[in-house]
PDB file of N, CA and C in Angstrom:
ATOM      1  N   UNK A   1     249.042 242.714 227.852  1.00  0.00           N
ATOM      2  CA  UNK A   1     249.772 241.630 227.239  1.00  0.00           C
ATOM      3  C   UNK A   1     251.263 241.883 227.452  1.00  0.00           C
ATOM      4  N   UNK A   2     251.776 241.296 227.703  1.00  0.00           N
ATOM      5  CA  UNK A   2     253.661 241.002 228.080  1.00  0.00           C
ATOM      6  C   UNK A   2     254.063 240.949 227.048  1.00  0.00           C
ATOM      7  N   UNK A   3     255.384 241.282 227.051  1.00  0.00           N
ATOM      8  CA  UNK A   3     256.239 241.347 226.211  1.00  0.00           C
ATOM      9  C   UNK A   3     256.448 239.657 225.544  1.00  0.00           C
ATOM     10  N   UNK A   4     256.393 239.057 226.760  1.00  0.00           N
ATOM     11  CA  UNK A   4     256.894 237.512 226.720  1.00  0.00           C
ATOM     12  C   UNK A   4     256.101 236.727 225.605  1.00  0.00           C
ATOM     13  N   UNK A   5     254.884 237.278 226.194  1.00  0.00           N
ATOM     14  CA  UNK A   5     253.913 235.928 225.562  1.00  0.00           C
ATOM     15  C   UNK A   5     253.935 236.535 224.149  1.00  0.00           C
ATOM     16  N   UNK A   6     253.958 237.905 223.565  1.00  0.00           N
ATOM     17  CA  UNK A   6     253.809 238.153 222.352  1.00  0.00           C
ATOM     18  C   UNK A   6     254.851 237.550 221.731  1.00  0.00           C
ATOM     19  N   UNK A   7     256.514 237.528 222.485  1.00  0.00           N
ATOM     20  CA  UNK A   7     257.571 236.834 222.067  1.00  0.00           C
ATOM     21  C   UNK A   7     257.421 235.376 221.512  1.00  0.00           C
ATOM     22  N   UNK A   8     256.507 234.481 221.730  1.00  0.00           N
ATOM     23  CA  UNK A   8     256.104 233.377 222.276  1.00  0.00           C
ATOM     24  C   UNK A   8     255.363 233.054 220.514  1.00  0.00           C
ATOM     25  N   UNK A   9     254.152 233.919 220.792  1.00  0.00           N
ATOM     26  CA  UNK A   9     253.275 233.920 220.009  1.00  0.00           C
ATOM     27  C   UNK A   9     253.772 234.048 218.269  1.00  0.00           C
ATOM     28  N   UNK A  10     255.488 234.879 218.338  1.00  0.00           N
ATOM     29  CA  UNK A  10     256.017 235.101 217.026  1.00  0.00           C
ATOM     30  C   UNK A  10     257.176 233.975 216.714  1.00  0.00           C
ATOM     31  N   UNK A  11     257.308 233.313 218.068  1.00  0.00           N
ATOM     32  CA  UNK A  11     258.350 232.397 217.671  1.00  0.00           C
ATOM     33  C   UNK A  11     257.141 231.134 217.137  1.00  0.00           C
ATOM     34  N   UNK A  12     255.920 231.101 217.801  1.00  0.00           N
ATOM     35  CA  UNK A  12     255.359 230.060 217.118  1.00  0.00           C
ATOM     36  C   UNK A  12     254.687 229.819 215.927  1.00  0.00           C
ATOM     37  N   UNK A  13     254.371 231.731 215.847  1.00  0.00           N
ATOM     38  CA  UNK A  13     253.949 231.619 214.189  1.00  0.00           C
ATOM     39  C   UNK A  13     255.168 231.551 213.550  1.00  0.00           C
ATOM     40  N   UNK A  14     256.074 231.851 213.305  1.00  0.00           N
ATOM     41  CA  UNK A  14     257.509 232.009 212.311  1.00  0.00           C
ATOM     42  C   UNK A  14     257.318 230.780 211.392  1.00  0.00           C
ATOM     43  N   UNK A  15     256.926 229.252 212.399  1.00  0.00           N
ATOM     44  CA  UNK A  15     256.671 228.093 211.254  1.00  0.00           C
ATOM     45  C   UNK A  15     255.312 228.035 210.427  1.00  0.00           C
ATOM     46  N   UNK A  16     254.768 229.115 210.582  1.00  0.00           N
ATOM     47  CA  UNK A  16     253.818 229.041 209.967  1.00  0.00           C
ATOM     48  C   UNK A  16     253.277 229.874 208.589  1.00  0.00           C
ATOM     49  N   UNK A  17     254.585 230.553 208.571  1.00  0.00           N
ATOM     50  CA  UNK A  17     254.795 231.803 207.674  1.00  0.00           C
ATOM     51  C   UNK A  17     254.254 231.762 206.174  1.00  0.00           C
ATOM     52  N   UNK A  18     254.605 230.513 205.857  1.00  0.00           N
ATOM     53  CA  UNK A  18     254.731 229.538 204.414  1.00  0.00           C
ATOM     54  C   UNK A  18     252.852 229.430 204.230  1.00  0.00           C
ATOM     55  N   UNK A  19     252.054 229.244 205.183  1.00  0.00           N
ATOM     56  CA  UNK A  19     251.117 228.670 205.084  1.00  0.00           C
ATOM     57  C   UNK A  19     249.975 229.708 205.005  1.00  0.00           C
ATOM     58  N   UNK A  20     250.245 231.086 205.328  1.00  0.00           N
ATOM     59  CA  UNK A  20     249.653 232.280 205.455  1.00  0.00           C
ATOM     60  C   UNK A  20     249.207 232.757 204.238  1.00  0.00           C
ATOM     61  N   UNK A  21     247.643 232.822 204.297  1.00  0.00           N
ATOM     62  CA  UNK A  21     246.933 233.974 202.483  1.00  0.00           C
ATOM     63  C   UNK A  21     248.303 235.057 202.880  1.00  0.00           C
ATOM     64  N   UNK A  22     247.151 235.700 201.731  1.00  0.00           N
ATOM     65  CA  UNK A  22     248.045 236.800 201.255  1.00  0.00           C
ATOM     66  C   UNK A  22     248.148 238.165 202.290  1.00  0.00           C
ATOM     67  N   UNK A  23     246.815 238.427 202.405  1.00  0.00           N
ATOM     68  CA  UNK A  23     246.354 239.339 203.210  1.00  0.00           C
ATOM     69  C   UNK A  23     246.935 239.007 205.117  1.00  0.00           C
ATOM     70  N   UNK A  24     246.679 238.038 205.091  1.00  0.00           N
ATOM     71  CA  UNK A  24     247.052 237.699 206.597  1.00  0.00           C
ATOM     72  C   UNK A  24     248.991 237.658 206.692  1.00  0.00           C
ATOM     73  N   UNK A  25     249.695 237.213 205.439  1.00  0.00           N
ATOM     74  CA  UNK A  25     251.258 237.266 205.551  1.00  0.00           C
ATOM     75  C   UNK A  25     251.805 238.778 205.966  1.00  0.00           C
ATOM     76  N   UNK A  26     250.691 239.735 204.520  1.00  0.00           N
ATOM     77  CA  UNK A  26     250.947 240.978 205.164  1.00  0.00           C
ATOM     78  C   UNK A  26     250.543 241.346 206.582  1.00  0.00           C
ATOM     79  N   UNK A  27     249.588 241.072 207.019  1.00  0.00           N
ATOM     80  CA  UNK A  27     249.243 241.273 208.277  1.00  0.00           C
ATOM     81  C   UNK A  27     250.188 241.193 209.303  1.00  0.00           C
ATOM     82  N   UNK A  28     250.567 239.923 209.634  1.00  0.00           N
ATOM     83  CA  UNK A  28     251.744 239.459 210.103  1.00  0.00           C
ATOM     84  C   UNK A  28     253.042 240.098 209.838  1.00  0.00           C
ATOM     85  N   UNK A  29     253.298 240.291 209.144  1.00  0.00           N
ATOM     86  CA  UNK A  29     254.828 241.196 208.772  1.00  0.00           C
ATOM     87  C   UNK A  29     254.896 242.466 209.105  1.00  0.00           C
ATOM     88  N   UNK A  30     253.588 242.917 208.975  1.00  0.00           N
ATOM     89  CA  UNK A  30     253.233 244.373 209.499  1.00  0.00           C
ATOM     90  C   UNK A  30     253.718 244.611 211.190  1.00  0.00           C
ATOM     91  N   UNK A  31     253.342 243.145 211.619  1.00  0.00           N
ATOM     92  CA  UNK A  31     253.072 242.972 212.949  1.00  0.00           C
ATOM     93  C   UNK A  31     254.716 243.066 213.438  1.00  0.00           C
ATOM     94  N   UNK A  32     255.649 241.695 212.793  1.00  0.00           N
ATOM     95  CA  UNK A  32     256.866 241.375 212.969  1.00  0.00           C
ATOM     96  C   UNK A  32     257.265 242.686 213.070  1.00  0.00           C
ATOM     97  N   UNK A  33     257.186 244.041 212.209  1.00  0.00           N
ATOM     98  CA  UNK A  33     257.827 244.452 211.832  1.00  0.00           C
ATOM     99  C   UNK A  33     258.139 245.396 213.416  1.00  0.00           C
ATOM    100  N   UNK A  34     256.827 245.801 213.675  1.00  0.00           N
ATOM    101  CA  UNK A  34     256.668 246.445 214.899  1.00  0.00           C
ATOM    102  C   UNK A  34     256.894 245.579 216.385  1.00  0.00           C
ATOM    103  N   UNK A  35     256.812 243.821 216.032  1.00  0.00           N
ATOM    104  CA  UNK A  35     257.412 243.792 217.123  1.00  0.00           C
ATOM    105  C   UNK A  35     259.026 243.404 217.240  1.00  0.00           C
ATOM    106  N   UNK A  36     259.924 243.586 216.026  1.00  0.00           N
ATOM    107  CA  UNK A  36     261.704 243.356 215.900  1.00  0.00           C
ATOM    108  C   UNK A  36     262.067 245.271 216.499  1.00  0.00           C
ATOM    109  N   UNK A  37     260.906 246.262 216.365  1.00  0.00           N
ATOM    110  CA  UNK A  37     261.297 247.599 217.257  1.00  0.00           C
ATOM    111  C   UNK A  37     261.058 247.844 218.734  1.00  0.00           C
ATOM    112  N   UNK A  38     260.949 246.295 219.240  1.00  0.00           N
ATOM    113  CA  UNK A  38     260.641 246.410 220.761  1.00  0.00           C
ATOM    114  C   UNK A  38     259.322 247.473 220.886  1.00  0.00           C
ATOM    115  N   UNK A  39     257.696 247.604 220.292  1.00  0.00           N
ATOM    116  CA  UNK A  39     256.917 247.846 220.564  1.00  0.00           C
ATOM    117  C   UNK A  39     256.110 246.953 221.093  1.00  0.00           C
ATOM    118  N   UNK A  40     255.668 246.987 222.200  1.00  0.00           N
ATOM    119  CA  UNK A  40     254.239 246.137 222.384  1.00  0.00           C
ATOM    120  C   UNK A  40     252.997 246.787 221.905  1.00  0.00           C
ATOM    121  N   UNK A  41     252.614 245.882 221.396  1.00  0.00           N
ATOM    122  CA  UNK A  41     251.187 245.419 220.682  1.00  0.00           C
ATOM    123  C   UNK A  41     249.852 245.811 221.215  1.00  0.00           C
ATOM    124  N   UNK A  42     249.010 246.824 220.703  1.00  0.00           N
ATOM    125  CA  UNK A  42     247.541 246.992 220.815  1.00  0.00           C
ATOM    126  C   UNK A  42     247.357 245.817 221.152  1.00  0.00           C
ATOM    127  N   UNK A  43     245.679 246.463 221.731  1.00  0.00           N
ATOM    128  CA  UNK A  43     245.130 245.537 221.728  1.00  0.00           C
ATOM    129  C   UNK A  43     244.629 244.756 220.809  1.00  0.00           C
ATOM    130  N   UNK A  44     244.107 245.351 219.484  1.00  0.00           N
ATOM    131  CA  UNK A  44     243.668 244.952 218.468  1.00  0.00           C
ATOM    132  C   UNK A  44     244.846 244.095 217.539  1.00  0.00           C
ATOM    133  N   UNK A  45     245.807 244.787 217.657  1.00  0.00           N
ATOM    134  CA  UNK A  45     246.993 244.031 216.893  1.00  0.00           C
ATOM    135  C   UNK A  45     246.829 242.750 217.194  1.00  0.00           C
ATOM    136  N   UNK A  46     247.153 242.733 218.812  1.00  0.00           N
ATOM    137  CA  UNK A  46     247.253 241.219 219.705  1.00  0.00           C
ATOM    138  C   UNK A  46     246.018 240.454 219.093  1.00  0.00           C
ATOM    139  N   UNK A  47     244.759 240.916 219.423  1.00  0.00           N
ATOM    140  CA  UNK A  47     243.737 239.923 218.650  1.00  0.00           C
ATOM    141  C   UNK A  47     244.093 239.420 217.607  1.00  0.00           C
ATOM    142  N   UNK A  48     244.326 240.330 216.471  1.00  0.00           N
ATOM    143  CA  UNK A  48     244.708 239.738 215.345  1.00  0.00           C
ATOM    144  C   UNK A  48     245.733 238.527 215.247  1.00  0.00           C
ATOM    145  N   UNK A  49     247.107 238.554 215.955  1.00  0.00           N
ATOM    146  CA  UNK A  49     248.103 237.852 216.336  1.00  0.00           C
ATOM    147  C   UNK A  49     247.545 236.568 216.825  1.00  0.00           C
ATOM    148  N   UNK A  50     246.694 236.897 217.846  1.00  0.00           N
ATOM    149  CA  UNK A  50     246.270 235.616 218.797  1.00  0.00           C
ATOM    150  C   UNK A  50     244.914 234.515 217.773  1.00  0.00           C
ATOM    151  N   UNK A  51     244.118 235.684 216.459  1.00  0.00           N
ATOM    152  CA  UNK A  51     243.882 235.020 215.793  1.00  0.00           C
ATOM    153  C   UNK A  51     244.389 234.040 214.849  1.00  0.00           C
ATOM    154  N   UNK A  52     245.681 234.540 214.333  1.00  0.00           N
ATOM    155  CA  UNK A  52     246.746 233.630 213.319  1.00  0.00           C
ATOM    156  C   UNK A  52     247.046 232.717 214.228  1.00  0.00           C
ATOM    157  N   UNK A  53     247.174 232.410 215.218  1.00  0.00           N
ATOM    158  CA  UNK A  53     247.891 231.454 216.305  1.00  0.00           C
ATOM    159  C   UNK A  53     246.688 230.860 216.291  1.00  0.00           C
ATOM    160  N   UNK A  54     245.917 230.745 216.851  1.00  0.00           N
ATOM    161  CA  UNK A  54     244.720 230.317 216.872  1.00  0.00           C
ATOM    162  C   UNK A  54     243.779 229.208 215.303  1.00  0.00           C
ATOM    163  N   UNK A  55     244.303 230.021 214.758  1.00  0.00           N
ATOM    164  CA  UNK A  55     243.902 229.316 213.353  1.00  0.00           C
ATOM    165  C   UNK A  55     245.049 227.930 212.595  1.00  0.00           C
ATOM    166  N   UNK A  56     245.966 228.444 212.805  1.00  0.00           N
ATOM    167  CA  UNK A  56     247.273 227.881 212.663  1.00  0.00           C
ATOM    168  C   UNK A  56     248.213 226.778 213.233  1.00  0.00           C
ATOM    169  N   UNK A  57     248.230 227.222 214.507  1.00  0.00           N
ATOM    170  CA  UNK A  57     248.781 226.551 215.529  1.00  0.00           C
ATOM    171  C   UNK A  57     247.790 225.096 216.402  1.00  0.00           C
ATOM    172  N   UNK A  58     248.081 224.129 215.443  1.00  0.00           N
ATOM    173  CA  UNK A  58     247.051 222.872 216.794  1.00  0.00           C
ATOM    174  C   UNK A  58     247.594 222.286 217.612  1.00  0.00           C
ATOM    175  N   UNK A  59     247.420 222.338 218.522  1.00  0.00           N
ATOM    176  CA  UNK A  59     247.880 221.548 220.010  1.00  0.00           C
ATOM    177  C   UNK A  59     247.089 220.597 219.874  1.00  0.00           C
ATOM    178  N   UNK A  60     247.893 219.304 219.461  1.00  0.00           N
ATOM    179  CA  UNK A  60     247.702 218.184 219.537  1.00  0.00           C
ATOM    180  C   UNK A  60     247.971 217.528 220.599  1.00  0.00           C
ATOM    181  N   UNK A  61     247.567 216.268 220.840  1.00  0.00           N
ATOM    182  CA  UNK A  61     247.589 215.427 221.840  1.00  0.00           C
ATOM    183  C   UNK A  61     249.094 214.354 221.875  1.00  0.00           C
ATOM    184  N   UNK A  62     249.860 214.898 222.248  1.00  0.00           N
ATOM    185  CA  UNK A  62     251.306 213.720 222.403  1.00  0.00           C
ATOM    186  C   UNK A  62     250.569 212.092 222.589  1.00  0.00           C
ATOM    187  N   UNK A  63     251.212 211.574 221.810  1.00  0.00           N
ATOM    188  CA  UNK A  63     250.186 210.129 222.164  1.00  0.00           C
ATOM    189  C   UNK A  63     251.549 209.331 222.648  1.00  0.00           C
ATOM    190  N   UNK A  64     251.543 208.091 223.775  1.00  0.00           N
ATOM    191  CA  UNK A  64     251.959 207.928 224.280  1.00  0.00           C
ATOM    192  C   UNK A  64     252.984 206.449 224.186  1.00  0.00           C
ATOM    193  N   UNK A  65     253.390 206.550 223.334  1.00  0.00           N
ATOM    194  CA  UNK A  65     254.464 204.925 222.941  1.00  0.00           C
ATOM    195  C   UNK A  65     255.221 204.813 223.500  1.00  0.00           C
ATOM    196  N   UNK A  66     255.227 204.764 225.355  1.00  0.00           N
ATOM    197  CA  UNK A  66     256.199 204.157 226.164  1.00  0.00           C
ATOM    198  C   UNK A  66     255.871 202.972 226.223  1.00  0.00           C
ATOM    199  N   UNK A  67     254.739 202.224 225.863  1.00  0.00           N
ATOM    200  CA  UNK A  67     254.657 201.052 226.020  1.00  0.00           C
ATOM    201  C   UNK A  67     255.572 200.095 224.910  1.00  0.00           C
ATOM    202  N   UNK A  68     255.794 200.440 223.767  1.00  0.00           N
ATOM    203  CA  UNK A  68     256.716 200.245 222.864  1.00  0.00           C
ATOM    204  C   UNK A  68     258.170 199.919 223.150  1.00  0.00           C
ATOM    205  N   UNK A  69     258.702 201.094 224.318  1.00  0.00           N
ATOM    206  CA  UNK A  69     259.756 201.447 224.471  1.00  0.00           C
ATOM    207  C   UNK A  69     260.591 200.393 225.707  1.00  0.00           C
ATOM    208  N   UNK A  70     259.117 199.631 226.937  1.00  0.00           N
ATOM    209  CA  UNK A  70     259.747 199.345 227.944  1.00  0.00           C
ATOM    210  C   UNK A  70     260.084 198.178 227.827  1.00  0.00           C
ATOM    211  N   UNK A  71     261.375 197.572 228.377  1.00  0.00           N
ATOM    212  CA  UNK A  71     261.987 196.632 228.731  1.00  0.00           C
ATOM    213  C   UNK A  71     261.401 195.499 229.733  1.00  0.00           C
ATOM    214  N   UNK A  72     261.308 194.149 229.350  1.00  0.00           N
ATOM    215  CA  UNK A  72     260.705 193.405 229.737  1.00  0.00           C
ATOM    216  C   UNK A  72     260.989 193.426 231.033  1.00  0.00           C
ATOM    217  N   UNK A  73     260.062 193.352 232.301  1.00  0.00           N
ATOM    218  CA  UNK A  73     260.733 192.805 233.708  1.00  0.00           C
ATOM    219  C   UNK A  73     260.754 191.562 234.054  1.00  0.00           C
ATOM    220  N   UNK A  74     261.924 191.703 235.062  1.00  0.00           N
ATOM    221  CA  UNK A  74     261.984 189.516 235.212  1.00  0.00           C
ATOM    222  C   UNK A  74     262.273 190.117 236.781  1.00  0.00           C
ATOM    223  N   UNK A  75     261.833 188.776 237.502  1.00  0.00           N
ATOM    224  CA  UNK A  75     261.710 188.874 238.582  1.00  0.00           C
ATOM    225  C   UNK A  75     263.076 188.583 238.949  1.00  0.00           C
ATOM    226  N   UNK A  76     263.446 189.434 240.273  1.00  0.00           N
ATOM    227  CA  UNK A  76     265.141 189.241 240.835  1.00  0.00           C
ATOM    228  C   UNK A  76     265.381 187.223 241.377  1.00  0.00           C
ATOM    229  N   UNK A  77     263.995 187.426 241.426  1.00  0.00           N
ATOM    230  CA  UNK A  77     264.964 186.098 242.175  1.00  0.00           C
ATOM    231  C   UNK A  77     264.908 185.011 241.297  1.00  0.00           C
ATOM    232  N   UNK A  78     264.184 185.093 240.072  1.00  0.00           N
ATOM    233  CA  UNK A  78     264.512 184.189 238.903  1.00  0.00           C
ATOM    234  C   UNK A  78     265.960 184.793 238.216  1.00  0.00           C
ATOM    235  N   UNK A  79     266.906 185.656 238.864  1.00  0.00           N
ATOM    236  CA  UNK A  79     268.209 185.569 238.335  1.00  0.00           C
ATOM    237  C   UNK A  79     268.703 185.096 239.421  1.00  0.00           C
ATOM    238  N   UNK A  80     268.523 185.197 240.478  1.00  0.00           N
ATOM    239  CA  UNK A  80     269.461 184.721 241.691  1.00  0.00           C
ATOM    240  C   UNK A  80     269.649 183.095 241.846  1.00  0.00           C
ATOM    241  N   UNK A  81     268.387 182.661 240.951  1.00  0.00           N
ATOM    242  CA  UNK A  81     268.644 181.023 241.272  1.00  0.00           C
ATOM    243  C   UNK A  81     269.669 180.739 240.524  1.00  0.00           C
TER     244      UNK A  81
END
């Protein structure tokens, strides 16, 4: 596991901090704590990590209201007349 993606993984739990039992906040802080000392992460740690993300984190579907947004078209040569 990279440095990166664990980076990744703590910037996306951070909003989720508020929403964490008890047992899992400690978990997590345990985690923060070791990764603000530039350690990378067991493997087991990472599971754990990739479980809070996993539980937490939903990747939803962007839904798509450009149709809302676009500007009527008119044909050029109904301005040219």
């Amino acid at each position: 596991m990279s440095s990166r993606e664990q980076r990744d993984y703590f910037s996306i739990l951070k909003r989720y901090e508020r929403q964490f039992e008890s047992d899992e906040l400690n978990d997590y802080k345990m985690l923060a704590k070791r990764h603000k000392d530039d350690e990378d992460l067991d493997k087991l740690s990472m599971q754990r990590l990739k479980k809070l993300y996993d539980k937490y984190h939903v990747n939803r579907e962007r839904k798509n209201f450009e149709q809302f947004f676009k500007t009527p078209q008119t044909d050029s040569e109904d301005q040219s007349s």
